[in-house]
N, C-alpha and C. Protein backbone atom coordinates (compact mmCIF):
# COMPACT_ATOMS: atom_id res chain seq x y z
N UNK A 1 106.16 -11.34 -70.39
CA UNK A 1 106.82 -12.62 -70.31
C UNK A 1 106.21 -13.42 -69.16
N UNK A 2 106.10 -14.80 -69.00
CA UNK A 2 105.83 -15.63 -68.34
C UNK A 2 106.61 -16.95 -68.04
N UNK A 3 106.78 -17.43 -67.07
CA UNK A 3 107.51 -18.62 -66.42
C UNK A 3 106.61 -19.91 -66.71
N UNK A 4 105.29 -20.14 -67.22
CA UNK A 4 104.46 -21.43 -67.30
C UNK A 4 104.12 -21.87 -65.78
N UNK A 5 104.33 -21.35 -64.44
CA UNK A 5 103.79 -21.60 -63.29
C UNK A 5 102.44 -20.99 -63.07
N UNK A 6 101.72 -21.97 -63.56
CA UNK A 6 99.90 -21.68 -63.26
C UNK A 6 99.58 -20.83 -61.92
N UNK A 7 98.90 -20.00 -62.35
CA UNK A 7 98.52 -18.78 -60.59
C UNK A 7 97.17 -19.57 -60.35
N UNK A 8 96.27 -20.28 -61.01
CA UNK A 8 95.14 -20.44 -60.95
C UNK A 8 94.59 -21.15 -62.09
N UNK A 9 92.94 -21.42 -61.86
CA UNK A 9 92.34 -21.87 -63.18
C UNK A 9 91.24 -21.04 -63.09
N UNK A 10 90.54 -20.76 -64.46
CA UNK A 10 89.25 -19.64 -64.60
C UNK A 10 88.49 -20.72 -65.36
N UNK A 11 86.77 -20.13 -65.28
CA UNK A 11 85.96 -20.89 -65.65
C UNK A 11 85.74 -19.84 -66.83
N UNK A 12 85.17 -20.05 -68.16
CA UNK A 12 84.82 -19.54 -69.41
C UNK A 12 83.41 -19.46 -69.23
N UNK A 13 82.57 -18.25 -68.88
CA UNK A 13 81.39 -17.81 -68.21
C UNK A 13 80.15 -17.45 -69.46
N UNK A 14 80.76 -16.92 -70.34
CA UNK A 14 80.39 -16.43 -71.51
C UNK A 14 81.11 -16.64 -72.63
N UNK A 15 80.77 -16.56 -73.75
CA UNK A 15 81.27 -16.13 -74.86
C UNK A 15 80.65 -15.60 -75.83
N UNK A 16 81.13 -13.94 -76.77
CA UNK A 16 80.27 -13.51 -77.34
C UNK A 16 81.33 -12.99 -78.64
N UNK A 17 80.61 -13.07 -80.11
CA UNK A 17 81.02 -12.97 -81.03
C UNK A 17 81.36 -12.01 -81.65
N UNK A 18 82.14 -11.23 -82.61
CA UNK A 18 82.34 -9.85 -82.85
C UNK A 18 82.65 -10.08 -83.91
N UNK A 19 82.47 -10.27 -85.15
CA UNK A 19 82.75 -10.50 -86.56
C UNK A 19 83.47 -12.29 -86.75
N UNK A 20 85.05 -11.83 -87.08
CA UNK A 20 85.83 -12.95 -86.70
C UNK A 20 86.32 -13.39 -85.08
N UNK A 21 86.21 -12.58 -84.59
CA UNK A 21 86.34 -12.13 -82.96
C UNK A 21 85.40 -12.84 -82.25
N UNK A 22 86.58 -13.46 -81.57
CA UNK A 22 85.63 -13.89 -80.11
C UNK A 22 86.35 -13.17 -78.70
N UNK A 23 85.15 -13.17 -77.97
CA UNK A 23 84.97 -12.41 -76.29
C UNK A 23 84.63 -13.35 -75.42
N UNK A 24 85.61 -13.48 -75.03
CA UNK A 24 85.75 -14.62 -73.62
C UNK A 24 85.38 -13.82 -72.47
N UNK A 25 84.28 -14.21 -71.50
CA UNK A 25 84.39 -14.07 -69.91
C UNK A 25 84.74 -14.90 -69.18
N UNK A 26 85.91 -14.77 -68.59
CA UNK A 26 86.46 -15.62 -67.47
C UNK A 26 86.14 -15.27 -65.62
N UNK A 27 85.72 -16.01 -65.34
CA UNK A 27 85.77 -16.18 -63.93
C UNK A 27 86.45 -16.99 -62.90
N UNK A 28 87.31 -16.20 -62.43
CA UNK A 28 88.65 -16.54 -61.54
C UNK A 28 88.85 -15.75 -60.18
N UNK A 29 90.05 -16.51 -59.05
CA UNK A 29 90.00 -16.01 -58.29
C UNK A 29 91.28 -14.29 -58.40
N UNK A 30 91.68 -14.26 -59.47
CA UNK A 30 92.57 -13.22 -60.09
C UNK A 30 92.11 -12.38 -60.64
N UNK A 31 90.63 -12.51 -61.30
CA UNK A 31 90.43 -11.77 -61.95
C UNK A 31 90.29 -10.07 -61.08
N UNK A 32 89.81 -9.99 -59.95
CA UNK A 32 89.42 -8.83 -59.52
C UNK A 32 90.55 -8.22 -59.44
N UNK A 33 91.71 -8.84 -59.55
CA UNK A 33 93.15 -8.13 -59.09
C UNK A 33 93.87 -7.22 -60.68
N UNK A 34 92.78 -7.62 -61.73
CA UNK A 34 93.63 -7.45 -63.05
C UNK A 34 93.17 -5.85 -63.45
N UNK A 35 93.88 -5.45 -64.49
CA UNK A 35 93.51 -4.23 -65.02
C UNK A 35 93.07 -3.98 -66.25
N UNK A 36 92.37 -3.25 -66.86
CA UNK A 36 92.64 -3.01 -68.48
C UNK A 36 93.57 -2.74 -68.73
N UNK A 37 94.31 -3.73 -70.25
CA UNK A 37 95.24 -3.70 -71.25
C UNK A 37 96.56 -4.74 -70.44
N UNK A 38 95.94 -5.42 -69.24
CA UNK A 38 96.99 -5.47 -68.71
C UNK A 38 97.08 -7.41 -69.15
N UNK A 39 98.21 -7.75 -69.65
CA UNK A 39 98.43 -9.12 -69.96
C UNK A 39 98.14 -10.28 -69.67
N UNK A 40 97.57 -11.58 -69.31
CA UNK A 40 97.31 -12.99 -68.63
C UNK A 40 97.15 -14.02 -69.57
N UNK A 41 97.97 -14.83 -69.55
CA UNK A 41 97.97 -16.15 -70.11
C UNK A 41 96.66 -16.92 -70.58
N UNK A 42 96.18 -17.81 -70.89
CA UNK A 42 95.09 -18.15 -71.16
C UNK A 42 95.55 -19.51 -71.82
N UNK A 43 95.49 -20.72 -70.53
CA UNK A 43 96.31 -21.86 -71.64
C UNK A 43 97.37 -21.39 -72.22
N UNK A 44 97.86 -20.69 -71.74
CA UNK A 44 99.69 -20.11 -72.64
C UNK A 44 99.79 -19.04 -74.00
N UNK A 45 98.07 -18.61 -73.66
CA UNK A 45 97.95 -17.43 -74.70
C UNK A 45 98.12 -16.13 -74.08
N UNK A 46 99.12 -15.61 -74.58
CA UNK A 46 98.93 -14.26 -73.80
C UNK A 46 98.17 -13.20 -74.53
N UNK A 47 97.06 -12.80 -73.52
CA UNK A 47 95.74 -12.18 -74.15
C UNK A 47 95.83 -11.15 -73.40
N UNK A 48 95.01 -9.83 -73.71
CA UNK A 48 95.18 -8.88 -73.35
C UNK A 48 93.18 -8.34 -72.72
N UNK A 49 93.72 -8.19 -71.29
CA UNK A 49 92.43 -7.45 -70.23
C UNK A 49 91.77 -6.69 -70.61
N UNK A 50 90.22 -6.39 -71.66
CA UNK A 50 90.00 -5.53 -71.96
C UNK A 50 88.34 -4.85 -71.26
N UNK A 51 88.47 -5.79 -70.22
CA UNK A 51 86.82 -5.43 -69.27
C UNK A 51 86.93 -6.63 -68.09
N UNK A 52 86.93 -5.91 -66.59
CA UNK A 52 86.82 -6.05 -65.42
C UNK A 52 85.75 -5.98 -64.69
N UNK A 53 84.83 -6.85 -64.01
CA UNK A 53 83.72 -6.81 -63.25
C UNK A 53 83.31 -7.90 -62.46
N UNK A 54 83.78 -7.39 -61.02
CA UNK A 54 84.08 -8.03 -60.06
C UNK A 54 85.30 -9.22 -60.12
N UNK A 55 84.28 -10.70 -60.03
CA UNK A 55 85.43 -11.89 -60.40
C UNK A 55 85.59 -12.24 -61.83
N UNK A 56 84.93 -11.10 -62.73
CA UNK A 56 85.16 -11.62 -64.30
C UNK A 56 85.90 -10.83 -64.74
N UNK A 57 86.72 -11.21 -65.61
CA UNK A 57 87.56 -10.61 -66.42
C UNK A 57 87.48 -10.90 -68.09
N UNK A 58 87.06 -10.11 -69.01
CA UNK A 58 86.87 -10.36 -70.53
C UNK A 58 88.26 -10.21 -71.38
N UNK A 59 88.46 -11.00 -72.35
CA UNK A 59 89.57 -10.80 -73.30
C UNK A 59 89.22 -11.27 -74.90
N UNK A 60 89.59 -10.90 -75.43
CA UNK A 60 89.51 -10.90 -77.07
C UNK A 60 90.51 -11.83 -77.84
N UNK A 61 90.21 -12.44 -78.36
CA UNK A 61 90.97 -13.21 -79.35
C UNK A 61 90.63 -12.94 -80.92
N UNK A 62 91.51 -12.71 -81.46
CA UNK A 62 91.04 -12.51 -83.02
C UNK A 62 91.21 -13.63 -83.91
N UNK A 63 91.04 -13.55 -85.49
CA UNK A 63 90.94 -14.88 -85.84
C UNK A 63 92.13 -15.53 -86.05
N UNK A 64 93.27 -14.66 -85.95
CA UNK A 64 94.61 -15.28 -86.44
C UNK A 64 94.74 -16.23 -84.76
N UNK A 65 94.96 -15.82 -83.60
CA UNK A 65 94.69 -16.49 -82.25
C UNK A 65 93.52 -17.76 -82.48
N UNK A 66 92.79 -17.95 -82.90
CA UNK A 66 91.86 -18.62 -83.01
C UNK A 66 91.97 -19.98 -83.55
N UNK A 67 92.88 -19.55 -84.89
CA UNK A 67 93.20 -20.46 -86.02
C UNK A 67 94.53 -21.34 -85.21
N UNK A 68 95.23 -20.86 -84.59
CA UNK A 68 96.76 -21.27 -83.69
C UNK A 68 96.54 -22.03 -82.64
N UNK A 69 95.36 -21.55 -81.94
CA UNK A 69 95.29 -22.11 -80.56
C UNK A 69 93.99 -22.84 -80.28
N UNK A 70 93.55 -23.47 -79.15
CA UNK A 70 92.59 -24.11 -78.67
C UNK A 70 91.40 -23.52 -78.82
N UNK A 71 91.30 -22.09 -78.33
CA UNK A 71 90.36 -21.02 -77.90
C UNK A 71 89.13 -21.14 -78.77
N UNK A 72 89.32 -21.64 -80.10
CA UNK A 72 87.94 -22.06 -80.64
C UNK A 72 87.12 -23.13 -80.43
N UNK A 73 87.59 -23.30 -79.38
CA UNK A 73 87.37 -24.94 -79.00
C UNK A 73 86.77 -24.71 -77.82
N UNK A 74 86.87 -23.46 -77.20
CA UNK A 74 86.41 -23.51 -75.94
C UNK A 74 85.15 -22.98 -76.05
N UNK A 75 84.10 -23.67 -74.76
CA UNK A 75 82.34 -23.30 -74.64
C UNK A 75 82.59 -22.97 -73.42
N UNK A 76 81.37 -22.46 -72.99
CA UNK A 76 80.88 -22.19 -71.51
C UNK A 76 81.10 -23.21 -70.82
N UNK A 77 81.90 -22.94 -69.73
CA UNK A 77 81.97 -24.08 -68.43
C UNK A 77 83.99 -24.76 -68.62
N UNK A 78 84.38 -24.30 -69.95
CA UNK A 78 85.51 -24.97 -70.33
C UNK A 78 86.30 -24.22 -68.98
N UNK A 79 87.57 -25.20 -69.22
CA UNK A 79 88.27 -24.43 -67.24
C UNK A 79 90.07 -24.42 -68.10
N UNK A 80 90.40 -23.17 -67.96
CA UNK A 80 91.49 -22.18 -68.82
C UNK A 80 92.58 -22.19 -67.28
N UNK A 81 93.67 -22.66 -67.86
CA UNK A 81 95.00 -22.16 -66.75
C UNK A 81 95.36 -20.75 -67.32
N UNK A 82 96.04 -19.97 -66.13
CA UNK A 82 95.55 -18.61 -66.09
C UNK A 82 96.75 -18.24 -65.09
N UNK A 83 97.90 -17.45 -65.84
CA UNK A 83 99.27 -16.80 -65.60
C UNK A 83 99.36 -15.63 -65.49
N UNK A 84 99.21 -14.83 -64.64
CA UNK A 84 99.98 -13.36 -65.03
C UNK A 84 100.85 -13.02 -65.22
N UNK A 85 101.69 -11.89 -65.78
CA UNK A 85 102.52 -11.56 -66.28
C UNK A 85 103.86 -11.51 -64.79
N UNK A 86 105.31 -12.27 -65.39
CA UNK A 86 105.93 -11.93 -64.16
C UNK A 86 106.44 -10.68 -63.89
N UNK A 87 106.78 -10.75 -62.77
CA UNK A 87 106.81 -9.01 -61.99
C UNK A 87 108.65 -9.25 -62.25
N UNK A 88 109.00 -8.09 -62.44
CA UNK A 88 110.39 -7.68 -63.26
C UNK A 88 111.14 -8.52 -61.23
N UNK A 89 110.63 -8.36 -60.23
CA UNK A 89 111.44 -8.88 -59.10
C UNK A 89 111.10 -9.77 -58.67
N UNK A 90 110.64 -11.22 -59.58
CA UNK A 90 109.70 -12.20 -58.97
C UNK A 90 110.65 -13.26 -59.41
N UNK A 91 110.48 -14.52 -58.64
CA UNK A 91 111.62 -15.82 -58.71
C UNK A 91 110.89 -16.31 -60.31
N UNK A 92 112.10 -16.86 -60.67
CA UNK A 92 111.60 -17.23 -62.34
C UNK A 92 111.65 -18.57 -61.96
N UNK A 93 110.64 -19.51 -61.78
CA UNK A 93 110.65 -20.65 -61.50
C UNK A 93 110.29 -21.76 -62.32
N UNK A 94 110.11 -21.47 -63.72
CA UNK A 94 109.61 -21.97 -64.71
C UNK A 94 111.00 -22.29 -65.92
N UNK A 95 110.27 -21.39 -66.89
CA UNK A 95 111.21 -21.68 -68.13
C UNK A 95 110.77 -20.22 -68.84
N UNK A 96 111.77 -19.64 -69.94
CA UNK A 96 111.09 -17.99 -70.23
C UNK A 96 109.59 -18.47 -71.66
N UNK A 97 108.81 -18.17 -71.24
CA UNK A 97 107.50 -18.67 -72.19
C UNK A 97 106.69 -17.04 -72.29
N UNK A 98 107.21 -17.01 -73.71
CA UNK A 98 106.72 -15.79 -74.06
C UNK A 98 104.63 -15.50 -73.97
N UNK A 99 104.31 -16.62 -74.03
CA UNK A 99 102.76 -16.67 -74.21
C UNK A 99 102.46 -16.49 -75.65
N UNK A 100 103.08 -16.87 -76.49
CA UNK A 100 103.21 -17.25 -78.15
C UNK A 100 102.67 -18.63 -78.41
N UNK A 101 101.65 -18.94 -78.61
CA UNK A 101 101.59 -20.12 -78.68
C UNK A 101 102.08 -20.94 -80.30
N UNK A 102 102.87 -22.01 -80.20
CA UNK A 102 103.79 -22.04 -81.81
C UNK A 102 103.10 -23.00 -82.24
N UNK A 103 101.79 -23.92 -82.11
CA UNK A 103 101.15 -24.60 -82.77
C UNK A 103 100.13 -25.38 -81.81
N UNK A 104 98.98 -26.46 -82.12
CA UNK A 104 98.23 -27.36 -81.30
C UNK A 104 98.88 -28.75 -81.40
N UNK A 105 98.77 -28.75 -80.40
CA UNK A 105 98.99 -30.62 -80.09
C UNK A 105 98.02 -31.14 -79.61
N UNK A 106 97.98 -32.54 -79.78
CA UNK A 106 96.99 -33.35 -79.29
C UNK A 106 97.37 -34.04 -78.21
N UNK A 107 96.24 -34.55 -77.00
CA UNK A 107 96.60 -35.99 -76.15
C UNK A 107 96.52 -37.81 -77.02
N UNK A 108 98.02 -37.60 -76.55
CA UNK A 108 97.48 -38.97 -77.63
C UNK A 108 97.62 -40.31 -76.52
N UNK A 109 97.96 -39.98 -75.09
CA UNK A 109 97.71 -41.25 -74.50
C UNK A 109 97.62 -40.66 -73.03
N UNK A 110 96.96 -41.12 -71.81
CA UNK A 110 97.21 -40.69 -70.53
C UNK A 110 97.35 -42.17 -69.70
N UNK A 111 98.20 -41.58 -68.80
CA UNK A 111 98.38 -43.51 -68.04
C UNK A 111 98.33 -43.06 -66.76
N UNK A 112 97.86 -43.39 -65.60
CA UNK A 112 98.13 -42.86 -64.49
C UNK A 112 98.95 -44.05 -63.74
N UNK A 113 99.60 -43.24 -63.24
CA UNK A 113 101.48 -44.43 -62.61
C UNK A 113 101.22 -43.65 -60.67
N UNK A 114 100.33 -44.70 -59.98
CA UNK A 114 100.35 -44.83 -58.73
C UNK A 114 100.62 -43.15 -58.33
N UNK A 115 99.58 -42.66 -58.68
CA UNK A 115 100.10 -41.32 -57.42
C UNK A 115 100.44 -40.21 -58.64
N UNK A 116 100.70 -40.63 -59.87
CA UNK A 116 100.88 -39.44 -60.92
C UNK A 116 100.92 -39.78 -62.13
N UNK A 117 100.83 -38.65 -63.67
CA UNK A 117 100.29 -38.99 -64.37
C UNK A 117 101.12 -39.22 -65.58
N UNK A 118 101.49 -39.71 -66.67
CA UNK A 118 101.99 -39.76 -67.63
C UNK A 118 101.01 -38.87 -69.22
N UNK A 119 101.37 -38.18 -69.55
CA UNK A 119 100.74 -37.25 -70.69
C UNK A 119 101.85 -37.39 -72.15
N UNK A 120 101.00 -38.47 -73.12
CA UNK A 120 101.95 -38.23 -74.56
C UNK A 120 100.86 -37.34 -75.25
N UNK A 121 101.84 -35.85 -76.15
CA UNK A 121 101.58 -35.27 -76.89
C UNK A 121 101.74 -35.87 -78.12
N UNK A 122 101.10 -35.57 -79.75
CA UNK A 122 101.64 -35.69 -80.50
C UNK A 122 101.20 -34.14 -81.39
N UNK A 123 102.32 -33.82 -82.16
CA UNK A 123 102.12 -32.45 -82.87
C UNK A 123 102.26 -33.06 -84.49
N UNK A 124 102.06 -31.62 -84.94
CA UNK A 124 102.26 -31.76 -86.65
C UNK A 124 104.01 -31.54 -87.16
N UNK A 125 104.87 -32.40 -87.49
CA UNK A 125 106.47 -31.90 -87.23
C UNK A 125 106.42 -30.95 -88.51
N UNK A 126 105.61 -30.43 -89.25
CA UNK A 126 105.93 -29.89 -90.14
C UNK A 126 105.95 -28.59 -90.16
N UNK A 127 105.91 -27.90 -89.01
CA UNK A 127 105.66 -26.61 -88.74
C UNK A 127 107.47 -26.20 -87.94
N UNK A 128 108.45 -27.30 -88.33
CA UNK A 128 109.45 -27.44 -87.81
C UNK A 128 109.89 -26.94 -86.74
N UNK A 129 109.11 -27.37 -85.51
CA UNK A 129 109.19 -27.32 -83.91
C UNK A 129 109.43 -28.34 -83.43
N UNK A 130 110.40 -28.22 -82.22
CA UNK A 130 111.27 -29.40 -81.82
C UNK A 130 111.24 -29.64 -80.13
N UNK A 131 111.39 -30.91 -79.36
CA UNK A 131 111.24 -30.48 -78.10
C UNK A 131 112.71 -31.27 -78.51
N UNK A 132 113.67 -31.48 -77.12
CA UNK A 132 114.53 -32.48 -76.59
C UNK A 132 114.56 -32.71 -75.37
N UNK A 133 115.37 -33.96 -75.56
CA UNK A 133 115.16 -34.85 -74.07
C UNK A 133 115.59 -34.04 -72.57
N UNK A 134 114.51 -33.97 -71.72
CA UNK A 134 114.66 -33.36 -70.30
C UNK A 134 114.95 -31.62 -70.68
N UNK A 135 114.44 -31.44 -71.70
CA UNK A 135 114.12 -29.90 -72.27
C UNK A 135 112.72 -29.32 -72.09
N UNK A 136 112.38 -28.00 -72.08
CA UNK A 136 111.38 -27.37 -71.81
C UNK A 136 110.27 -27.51 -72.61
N UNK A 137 109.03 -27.57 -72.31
CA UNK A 137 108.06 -27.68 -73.21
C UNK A 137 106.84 -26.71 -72.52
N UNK A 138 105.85 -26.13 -73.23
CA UNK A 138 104.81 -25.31 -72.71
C UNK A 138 103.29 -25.60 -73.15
N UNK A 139 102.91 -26.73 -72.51
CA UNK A 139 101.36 -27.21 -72.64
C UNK A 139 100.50 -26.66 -72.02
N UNK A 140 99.38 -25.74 -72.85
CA UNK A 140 98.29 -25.42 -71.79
C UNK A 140 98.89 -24.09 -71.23
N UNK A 141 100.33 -23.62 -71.39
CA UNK A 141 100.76 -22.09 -70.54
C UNK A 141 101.32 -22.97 -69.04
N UNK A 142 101.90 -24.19 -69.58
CA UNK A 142 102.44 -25.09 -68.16
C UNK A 142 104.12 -25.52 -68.40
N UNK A 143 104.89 -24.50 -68.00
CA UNK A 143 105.90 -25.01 -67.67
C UNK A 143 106.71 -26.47 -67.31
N UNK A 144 106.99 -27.66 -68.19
CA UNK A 144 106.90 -29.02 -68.43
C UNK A 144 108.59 -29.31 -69.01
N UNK A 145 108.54 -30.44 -68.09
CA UNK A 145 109.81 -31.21 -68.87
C UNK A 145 109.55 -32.09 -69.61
N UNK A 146 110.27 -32.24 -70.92
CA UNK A 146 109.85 -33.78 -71.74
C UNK A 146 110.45 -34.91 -71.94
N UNK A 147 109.89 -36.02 -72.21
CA UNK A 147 111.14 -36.94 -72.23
C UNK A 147 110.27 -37.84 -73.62
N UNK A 148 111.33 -39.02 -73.70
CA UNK A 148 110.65 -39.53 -74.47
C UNK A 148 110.55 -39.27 -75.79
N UNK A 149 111.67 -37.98 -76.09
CA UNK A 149 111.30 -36.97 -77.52
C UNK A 149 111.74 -37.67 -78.54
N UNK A 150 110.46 -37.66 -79.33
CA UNK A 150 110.78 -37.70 -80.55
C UNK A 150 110.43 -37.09 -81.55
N UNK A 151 110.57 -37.20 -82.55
CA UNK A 151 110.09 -36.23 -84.02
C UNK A 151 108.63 -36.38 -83.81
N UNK A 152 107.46 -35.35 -83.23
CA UNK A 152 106.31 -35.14 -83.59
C UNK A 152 105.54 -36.05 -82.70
N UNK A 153 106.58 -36.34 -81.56
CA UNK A 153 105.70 -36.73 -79.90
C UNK A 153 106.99 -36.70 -79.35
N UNK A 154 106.34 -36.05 -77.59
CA UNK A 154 106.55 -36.31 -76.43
C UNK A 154 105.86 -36.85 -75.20
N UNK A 155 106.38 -36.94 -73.81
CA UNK A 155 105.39 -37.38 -73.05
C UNK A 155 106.07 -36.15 -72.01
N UNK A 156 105.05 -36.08 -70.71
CA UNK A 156 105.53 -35.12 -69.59
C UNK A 156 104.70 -36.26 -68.68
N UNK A 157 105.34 -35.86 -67.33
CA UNK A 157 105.12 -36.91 -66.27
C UNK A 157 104.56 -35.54 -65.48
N UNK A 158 103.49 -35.64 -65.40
CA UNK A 158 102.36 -34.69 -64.36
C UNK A 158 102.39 -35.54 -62.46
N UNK A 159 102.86 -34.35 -61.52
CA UNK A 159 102.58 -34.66 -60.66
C UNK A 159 101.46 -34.45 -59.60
N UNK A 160 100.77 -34.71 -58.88
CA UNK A 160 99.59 -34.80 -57.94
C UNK A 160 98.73 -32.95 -57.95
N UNK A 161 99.72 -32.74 -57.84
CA UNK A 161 99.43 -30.78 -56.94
C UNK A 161 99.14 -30.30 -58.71
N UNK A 162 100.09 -30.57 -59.93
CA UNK A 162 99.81 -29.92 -60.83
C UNK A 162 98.26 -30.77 -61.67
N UNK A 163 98.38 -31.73 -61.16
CA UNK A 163 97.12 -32.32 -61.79
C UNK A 163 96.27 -31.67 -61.54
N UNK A 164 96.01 -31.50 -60.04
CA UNK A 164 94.69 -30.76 -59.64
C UNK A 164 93.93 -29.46 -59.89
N UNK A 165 95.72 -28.77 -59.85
CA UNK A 165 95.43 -27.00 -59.62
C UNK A 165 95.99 -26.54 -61.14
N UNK A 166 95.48 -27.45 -62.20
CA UNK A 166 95.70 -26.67 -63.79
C UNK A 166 94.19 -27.75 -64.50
N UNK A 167 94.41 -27.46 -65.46
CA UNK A 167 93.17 -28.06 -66.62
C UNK A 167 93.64 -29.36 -66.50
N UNK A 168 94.29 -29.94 -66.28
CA UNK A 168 95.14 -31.38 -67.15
C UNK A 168 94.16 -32.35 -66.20
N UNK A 169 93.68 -32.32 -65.11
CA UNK A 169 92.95 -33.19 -64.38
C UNK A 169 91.71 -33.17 -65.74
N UNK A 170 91.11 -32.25 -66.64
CA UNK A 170 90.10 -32.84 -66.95
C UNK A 170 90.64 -32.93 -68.68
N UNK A 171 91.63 -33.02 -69.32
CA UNK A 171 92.28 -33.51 -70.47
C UNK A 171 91.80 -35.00 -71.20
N UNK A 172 91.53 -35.49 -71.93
CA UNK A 172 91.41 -36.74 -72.30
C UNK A 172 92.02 -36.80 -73.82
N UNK A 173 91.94 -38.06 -74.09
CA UNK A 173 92.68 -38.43 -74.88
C UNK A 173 91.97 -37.48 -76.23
N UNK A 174 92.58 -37.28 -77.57
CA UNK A 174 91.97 -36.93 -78.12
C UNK A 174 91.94 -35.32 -78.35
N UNK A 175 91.86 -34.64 -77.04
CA UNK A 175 91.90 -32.70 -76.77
C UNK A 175 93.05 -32.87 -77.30
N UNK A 176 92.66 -31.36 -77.71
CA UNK A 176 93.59 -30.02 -78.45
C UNK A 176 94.18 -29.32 -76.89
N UNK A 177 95.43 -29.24 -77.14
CA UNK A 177 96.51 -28.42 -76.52
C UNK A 177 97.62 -27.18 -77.24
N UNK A 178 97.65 -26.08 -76.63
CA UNK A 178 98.79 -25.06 -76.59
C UNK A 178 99.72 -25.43 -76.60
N UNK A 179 101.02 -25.40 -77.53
CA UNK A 179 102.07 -26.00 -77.28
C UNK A 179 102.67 -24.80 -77.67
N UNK A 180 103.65 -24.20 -76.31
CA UNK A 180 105.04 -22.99 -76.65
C UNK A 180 105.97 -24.22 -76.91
N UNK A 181 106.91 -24.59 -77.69
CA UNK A 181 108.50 -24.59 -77.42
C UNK A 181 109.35 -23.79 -76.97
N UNK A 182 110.07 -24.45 -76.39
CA UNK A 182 111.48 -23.97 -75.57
C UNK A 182 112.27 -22.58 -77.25
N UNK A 183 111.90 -21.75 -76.39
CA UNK A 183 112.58 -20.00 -77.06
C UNK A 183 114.57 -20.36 -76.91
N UNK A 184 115.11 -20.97 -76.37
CA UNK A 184 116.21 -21.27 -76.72
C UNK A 184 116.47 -22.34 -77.98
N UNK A 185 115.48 -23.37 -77.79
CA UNK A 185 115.60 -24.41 -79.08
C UNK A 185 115.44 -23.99 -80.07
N UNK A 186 114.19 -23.12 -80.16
CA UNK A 186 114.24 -22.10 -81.81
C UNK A 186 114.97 -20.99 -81.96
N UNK A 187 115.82 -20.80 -81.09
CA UNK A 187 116.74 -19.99 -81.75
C UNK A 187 118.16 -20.52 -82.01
N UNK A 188 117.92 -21.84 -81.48
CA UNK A 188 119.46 -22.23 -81.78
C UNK A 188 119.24 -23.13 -83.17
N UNK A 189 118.05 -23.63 -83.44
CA UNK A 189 117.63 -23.88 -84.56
C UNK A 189 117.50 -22.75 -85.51
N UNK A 190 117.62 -21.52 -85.61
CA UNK A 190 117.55 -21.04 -86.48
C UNK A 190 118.46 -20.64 -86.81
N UNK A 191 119.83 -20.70 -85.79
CA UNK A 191 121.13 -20.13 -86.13
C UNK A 191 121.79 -21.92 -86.42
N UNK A 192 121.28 -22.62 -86.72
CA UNK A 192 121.77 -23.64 -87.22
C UNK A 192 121.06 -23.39 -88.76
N UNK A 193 120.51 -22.64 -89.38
CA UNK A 193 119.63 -22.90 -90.20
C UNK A 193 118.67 -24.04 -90.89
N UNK A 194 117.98 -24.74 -89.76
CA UNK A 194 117.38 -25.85 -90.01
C UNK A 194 115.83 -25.34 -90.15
N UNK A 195 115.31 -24.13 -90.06
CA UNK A 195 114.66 -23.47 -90.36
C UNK A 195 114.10 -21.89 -90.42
């Protein structure tokens, strides 16, 4: 499980192919700390550690991950926010974000407002995922409030420190984004049976 509070950002060093399979090398300041098999976010994918050396760390995505999320999208040099798993005695300072990613969204506008940033998503509503107003949202594996909600857009108001120290400083209009929804909204949607 994960809170969406970014530990860091990794650079995508390599990438190498394995049938449908792709092999990411990431280079980060976390990586030397990680283990085999052991869990980290990836843009809000939770991927699994399967080769350590020095500041790189490798992980696997298969094609069903591939087809869901950004990760096919990513080349050498692309720059990945990068979560580890929380520690069972660590402050939950986020929102609970399983590292499931439930579909892609797009940037469909950026405004910068004196000192910070304005970010509208728009998604596909047909995959019946929902944000609401001043409710949780998970862009990128980033713990986010939304406003503005409506059926198949939101916006999040990015401040200075998160601009810098996640991917979203280099976002433009147009990119593919990770989008978790709020794990309470789909389940209260499903015990409403609205899907």
């Amino acid at each position: 499980m994960f809170t969406g509070i970014i530990e860091t950002i990794g650079e995508v060093v390599n990438i190498e192919e394995d049938g449908t399979n792709l092999h990411f090398d990431v280079k980060s300041t976390v990586s030397p700390e990680l283990k085999i098999d052991q869990s980290i976010a990836h843009n809000g994918t939770c991927l699994t550690v399967v080769r350590v050396t020095e500041d790189i760390h490798r992980v696997t995505a298969i094609d069903e991950t591939l087809k869901k999320t950004n990760l096919g999208d990513w080349k050498v040099g692309s720059v990945v926010n990068l979560e580890r798993c929380m520690v069972a005695n660590g402050r939950f300072d986020g929102h609970v974000v399983q590292g499931h990613v439930d579909q892609i969204g797009t940037v469909a506008n950026i405004q910068e407002q004196d000192g910070s940033w304005l970010f509208d998503f728009e998604y596909d509503p047909t995959e019946g995922n929902v944000t609401v107003e001043k409710g949780s949202v998970c862009v990128n594996g980033t713990s986010l409030t939304c406003f503005n909600s409506e059926e198949a857009k939101f916006r999040i108001a990015i401040i200075p420190y998160t601009y810098e120290h996640t991917n979203f400083h280099q976002l433009k209009i147009g990119d593919k984004v990770n989008l978790e929804f709020d794990i309470i909204g789909k389940y209260v949607k499903r015990l409403l049976g609205q899907s």
